[in-house]
C-alpha atoms as a PDB file:
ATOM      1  CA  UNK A   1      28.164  -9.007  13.768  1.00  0.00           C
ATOM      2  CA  UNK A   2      26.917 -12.068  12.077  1.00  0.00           C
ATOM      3  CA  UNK A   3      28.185 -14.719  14.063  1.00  0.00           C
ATOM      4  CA  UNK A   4      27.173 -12.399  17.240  1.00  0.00           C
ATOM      5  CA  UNK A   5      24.047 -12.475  16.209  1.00  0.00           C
ATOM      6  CA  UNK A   6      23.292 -16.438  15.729  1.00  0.00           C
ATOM      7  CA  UNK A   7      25.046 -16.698  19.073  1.00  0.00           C
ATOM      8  CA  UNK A   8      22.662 -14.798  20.289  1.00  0.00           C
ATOM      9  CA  UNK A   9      19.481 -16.644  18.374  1.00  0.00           C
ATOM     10  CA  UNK A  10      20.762 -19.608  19.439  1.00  0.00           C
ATOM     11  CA  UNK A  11      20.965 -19.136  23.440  1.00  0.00           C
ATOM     12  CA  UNK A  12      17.423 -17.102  22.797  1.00  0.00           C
ATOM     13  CA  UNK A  13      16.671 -21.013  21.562  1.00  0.00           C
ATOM     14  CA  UNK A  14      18.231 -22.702  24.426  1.00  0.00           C
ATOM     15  CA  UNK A  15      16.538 -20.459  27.020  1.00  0.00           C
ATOM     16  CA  UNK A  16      13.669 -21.081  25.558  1.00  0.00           C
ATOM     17  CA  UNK A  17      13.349 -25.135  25.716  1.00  0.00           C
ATOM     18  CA  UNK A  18      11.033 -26.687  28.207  1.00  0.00           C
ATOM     19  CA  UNK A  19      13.312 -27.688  31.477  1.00  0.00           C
ATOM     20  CA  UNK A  20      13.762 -31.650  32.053  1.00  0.00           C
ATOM     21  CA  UNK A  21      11.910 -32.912  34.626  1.00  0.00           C
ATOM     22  CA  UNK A  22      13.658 -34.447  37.267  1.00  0.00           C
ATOM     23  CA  UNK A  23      13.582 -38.078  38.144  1.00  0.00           C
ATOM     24  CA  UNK A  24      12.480 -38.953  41.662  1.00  0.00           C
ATOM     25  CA  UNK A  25      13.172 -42.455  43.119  1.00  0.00           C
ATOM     26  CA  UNK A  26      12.477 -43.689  46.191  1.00  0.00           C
ATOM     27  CA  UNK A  27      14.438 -46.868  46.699  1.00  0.00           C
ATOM     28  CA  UNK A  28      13.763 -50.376  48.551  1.00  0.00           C
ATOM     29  CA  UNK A  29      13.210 -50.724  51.998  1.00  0.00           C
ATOM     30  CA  UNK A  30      15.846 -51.323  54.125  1.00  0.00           C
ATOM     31  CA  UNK A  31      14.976 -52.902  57.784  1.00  0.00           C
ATOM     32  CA  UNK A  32      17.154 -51.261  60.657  1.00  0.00           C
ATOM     33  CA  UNK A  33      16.898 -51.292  64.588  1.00  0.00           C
ATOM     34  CA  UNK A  34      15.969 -47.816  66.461  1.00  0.00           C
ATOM     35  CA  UNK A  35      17.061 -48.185  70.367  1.00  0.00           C
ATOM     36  CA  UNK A  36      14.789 -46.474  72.739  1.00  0.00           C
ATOM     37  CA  UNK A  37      14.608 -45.948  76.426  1.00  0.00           C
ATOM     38  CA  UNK A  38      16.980 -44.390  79.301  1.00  0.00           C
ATOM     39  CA  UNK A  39      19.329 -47.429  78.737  1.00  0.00           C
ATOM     40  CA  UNK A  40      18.893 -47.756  74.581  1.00  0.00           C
ATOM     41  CA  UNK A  41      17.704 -51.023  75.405  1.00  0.00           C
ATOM     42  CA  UNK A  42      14.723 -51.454  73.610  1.00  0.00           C
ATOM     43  CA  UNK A  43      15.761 -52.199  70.101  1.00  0.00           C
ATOM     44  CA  UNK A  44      12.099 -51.212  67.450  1.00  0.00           C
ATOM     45  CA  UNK A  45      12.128 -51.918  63.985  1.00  0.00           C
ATOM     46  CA  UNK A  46      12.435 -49.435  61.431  1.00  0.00           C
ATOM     47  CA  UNK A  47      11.658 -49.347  57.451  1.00  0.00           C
ATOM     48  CA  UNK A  48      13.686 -46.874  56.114  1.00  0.00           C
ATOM     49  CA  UNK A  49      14.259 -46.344  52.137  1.00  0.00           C
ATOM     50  CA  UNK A  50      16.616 -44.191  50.417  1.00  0.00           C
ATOM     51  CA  UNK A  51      15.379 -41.121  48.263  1.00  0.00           C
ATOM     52  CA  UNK A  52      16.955 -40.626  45.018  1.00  0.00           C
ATOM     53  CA  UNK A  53      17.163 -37.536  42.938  1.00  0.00           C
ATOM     54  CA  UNK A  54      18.477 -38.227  39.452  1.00  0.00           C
ATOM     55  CA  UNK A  55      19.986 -41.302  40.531  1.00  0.00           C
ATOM     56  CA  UNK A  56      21.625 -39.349  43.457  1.00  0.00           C
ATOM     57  CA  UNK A  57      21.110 -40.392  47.716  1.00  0.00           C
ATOM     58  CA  UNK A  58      19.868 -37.389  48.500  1.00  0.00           C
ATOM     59  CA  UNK A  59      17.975 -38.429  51.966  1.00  0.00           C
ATOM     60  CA  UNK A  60      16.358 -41.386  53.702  1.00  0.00           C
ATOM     61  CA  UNK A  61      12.715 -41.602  54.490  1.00  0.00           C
ATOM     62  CA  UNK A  62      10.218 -44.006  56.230  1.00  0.00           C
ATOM     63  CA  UNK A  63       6.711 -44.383  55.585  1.00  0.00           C
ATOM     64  CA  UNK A  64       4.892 -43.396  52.990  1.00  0.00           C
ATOM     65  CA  UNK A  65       4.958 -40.333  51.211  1.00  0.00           C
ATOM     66  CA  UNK A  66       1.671 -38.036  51.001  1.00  0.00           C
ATOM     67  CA  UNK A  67       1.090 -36.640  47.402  1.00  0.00           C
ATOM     68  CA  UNK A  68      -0.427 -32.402  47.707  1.00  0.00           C
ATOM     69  CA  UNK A  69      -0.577 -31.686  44.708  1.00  0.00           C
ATOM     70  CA  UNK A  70       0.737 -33.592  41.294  1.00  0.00           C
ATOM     71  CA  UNK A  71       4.450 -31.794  41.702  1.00  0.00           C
ATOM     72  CA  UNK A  72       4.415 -31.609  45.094  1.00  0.00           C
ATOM     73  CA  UNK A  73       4.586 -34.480  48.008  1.00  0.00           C
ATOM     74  CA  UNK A  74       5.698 -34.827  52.076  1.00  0.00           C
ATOM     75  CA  UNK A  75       7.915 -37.319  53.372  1.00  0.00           C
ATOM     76  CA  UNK A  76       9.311 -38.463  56.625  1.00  0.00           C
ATOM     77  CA  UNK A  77      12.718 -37.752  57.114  1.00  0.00           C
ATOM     78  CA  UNK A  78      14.939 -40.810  58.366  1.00  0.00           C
ATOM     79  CA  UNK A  79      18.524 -40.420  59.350  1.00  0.00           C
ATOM     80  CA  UNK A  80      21.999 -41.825  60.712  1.00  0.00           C
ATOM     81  CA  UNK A  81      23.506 -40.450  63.844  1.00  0.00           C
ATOM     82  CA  UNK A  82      27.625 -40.493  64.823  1.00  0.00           C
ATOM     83  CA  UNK A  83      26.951 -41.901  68.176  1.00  0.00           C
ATOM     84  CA  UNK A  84      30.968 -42.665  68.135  1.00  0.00           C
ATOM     85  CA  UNK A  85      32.057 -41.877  72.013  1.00  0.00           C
ATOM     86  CA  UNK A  86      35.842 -40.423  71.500  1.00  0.00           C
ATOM     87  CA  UNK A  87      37.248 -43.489  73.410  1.00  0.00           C
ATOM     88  CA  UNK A  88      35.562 -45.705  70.881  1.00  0.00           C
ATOM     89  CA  UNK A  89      37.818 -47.023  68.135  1.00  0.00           C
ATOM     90  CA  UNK A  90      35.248 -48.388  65.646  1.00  0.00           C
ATOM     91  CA  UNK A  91      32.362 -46.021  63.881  1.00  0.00           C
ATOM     92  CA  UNK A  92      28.965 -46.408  65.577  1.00  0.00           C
ATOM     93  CA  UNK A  93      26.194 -44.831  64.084  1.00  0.00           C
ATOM     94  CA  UNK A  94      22.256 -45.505  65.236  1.00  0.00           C
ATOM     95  CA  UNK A  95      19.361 -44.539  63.176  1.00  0.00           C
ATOM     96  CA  UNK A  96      16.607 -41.567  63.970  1.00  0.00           C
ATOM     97  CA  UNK A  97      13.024 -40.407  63.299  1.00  0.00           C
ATOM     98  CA  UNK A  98      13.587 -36.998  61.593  1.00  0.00           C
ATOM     99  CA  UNK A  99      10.799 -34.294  60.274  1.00  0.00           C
ATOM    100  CA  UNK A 100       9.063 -33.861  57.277  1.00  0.00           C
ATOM    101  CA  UNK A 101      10.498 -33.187  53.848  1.00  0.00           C
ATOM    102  CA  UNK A 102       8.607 -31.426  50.800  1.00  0.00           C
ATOM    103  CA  UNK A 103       9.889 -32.636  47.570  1.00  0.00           C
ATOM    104  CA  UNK A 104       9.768 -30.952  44.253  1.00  0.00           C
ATOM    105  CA  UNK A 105       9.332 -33.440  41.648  1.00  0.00           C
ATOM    106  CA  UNK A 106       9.674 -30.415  38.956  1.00  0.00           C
ATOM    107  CA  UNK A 107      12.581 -28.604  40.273  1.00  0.00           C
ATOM    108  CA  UNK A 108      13.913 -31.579  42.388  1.00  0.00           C
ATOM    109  CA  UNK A 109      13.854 -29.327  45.173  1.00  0.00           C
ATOM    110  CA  UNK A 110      14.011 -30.884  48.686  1.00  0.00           C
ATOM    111  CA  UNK A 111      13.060 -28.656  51.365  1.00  0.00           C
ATOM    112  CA  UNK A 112      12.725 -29.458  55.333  1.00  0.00           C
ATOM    113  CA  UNK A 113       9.574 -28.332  56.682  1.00  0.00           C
ATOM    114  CA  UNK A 114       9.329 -26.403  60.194  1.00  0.00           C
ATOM    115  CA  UNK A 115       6.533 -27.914  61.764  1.00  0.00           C
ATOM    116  CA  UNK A 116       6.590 -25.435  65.251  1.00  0.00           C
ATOM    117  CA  UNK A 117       6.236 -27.794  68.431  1.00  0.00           C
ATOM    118  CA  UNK A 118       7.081 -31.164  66.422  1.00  0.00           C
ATOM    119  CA  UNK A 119       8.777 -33.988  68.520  1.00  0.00           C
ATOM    120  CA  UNK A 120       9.913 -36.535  66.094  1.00  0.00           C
ATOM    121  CA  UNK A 121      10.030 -39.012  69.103  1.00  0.00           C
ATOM    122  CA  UNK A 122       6.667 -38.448  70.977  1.00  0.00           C
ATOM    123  CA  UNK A 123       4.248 -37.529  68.510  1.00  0.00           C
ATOM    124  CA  UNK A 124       3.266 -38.483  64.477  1.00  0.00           C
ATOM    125  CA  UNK A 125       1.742 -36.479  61.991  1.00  0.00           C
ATOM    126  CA  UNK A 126      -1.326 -37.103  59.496  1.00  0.00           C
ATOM    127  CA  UNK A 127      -1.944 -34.996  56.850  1.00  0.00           C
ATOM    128  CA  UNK A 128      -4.841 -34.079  54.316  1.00  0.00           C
ATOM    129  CA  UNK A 129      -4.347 -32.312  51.306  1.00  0.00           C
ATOM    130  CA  UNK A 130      -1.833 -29.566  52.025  1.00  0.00           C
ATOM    131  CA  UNK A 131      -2.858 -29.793  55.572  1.00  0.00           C
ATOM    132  CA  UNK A 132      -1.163 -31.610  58.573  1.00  0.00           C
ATOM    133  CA  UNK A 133      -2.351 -32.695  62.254  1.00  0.00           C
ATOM    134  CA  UNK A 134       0.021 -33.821  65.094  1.00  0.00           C
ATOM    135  CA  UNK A 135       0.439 -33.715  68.646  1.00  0.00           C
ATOM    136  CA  UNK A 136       2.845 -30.768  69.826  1.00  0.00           C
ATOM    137  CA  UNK A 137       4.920 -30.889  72.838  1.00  0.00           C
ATOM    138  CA  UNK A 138       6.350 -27.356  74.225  1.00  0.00           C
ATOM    139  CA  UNK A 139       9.797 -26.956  74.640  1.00  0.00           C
ATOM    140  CA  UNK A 140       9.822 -28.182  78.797  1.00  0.00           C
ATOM    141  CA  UNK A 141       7.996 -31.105  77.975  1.00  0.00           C
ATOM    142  CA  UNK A 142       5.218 -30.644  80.094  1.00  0.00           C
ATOM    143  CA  UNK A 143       2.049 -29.510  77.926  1.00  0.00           C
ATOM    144  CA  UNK A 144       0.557 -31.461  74.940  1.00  0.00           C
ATOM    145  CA  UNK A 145      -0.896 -29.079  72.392  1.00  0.00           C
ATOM    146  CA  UNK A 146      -3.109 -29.439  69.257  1.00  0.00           C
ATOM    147  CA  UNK A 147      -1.496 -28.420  66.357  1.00  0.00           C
ATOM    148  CA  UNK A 148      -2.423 -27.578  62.517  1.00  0.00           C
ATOM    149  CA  UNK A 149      -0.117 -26.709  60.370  1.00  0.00           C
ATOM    150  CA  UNK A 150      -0.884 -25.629  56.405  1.00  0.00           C
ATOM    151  CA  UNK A 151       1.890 -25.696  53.930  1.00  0.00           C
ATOM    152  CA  UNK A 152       3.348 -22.172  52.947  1.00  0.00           C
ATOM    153  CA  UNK A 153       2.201 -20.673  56.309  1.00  0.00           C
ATOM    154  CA  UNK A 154       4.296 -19.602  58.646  1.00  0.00           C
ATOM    155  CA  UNK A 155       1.769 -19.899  61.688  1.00  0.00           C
ATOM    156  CA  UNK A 156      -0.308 -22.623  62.513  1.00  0.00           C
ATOM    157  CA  UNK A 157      -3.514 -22.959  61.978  1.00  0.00           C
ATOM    158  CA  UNK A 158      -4.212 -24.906  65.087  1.00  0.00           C
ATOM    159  CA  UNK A 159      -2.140 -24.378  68.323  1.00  0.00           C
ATOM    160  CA  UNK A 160      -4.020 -25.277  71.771  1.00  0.00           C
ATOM    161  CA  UNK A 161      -3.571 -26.716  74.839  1.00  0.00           C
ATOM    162  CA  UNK A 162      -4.808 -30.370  75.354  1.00  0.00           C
ATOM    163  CA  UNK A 163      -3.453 -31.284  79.006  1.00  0.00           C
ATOM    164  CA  UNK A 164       0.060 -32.918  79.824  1.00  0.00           C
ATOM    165  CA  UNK A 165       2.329 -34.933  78.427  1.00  0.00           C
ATOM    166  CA  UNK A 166       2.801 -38.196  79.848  1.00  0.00           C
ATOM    167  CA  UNK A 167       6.149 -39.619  81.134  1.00  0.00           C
ATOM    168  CA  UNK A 168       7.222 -42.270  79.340  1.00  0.00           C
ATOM    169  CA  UNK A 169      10.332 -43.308  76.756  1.00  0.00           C
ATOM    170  CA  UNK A 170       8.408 -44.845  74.030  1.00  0.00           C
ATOM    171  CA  UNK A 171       7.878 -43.170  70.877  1.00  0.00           C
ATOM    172  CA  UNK A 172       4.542 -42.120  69.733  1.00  0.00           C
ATOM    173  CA  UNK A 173       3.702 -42.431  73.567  1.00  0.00           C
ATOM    174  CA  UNK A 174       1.621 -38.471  73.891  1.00  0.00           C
ATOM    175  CA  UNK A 175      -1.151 -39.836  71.315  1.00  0.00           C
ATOM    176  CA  UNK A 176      -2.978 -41.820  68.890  1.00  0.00           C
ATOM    177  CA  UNK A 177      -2.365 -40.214  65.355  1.00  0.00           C
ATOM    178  CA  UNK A 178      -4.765 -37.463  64.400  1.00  0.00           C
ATOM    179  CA  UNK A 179      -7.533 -38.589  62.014  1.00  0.00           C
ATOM    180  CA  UNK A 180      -8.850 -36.183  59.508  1.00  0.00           C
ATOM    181  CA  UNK A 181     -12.663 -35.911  57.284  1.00  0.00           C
ATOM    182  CA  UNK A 182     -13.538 -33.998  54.721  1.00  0.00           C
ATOM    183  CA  UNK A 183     -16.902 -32.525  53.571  1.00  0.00           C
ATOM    184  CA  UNK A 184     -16.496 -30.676  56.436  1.00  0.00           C
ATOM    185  CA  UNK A 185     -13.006 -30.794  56.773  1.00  0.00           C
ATOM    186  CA  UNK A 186     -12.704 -32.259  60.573  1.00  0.00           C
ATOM    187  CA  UNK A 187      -9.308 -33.374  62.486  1.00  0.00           C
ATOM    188  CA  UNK A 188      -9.936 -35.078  66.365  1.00  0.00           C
ATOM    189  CA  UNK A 189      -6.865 -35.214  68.370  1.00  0.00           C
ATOM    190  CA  UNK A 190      -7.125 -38.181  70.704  1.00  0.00           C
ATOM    191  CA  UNK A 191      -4.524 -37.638  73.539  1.00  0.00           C
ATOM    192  CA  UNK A 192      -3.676 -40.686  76.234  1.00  0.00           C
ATOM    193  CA  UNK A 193      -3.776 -38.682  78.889  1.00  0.00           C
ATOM    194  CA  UNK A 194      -7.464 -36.112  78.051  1.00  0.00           C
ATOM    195  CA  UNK A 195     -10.096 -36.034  76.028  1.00  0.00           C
ATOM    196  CA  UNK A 196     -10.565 -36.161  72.427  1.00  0.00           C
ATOM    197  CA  UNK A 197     -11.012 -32.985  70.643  1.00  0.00           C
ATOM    198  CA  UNK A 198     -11.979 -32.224  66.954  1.00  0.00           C
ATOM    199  CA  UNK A 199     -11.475 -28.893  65.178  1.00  0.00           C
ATOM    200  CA  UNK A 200     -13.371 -28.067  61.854  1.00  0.00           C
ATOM    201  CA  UNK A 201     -11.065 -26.157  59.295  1.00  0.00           C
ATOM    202  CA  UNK A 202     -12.421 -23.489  57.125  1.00  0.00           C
ATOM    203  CA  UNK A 203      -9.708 -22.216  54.634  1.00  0.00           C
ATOM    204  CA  UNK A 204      -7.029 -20.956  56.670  1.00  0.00           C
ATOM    205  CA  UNK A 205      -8.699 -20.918  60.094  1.00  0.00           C
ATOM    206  CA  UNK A 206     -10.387 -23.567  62.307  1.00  0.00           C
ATOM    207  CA  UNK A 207     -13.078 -24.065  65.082  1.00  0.00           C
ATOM    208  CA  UNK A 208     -13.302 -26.171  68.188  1.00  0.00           C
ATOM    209  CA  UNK A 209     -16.312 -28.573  67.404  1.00  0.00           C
ATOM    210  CA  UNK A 210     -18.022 -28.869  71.260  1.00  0.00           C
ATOM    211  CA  UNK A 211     -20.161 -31.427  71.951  1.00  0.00           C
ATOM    212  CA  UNK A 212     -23.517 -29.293  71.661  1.00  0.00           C
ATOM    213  CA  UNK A 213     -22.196 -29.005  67.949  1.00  0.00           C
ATOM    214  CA  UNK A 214     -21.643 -32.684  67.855  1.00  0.00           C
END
């Protein structure tokens, strides 16, 4: 009964002790070629840079991260694709744009984030606090939407029409990247092929600023 007892006193302890914090690393850059257009001919340069959990490759990224809160920050995902035709008799693998990763730098928790309408070829995201602003594209192809997205919400914020997307096979090629302002907290959309348009966010909802409000 004794020695069942300081077992027990002693995983009580154990339990009890503060959790390591996890080490998150995000390595040097590494420069690689992205091949766009019908043919692949159009070779663009990419940064990409491993991220390390614990010393572990747990994903690539590019860019630069975006820090929400002091646990929490976003990241672009960056990946390698088996583009290995079965006739081929050596690998071939081509790097992509990806989405967005949230990474936990308490837990070490990566997680992907579902960003509804996101086209990881036509369109980039900015974000603002735990906020983010990027050009949609519906699943034909054909419309160009608005989009705000807030993390931990299912819905977005933000999801209206803008006009049409524009033919075309280079990325980023719908429109400019969203800008944001605070104090009011203001996003403006400016698609190539329409009109700029800003929305005002108020907590979890947003207005269309017109131009009489302008």
């Amino acid at each position: 009964m004794l020695l069942g007892l300081c077992l027990a006193m002693l995983a009580a302890r154990v339990s009890a002790a503060p959790k390591k914090q996890h080490v998150i690393v995000l390595g040097k850059w590494i420069f690689a070629q992205w091949n766009v257009g019908p043919a692949e001919d159009r070779p663009l340069p990419l940064k990409v840079r491993a991220l390390y959990v614990d010393d572990r490759l747990r994903e690539f990224t590019l860019g630069d991260p975006h820090e929400v809160t002091d646990r929490l920050f976003v990241v672009r995902r960056a990946f390698r694709l088996n583009d290995q035709l079965p006739a081929d008799r050596k690998p071939r693998w081509r790097w992509e744009r990806g989405g967005w990763l949230m990474v936990d730098r308490f837990s070490g928790r990566i997680t992907p984030l579902n960003l509804p309408l996101f086209d990881s070829f036509h369109t980039s995201a900015a974000w603002f606090r735990d906020y983010t602003g990027y050009c949609g594209v519906s699943e034909d192809g054909e419309k160009l939407y608005a989009m705000v997205a807030q993390l931990g919400r299912k819905k977005p914020i933000v999801k209206q029409e803008i006009g049409a997307t524009i033919q075309g096979d280079m990325p980023d090629a719908q429109c400019d990247t969203p800008e944001w302002q605070r104090a009011p907290v203001r996003v403006t959309f400016r698609p190539h092929a329409g009109p700029s348009v800003t929305f005002t966010v108020h907590g979890h909802v947003a207005d269309l600023l017109s131009d009489s409000d302008e």
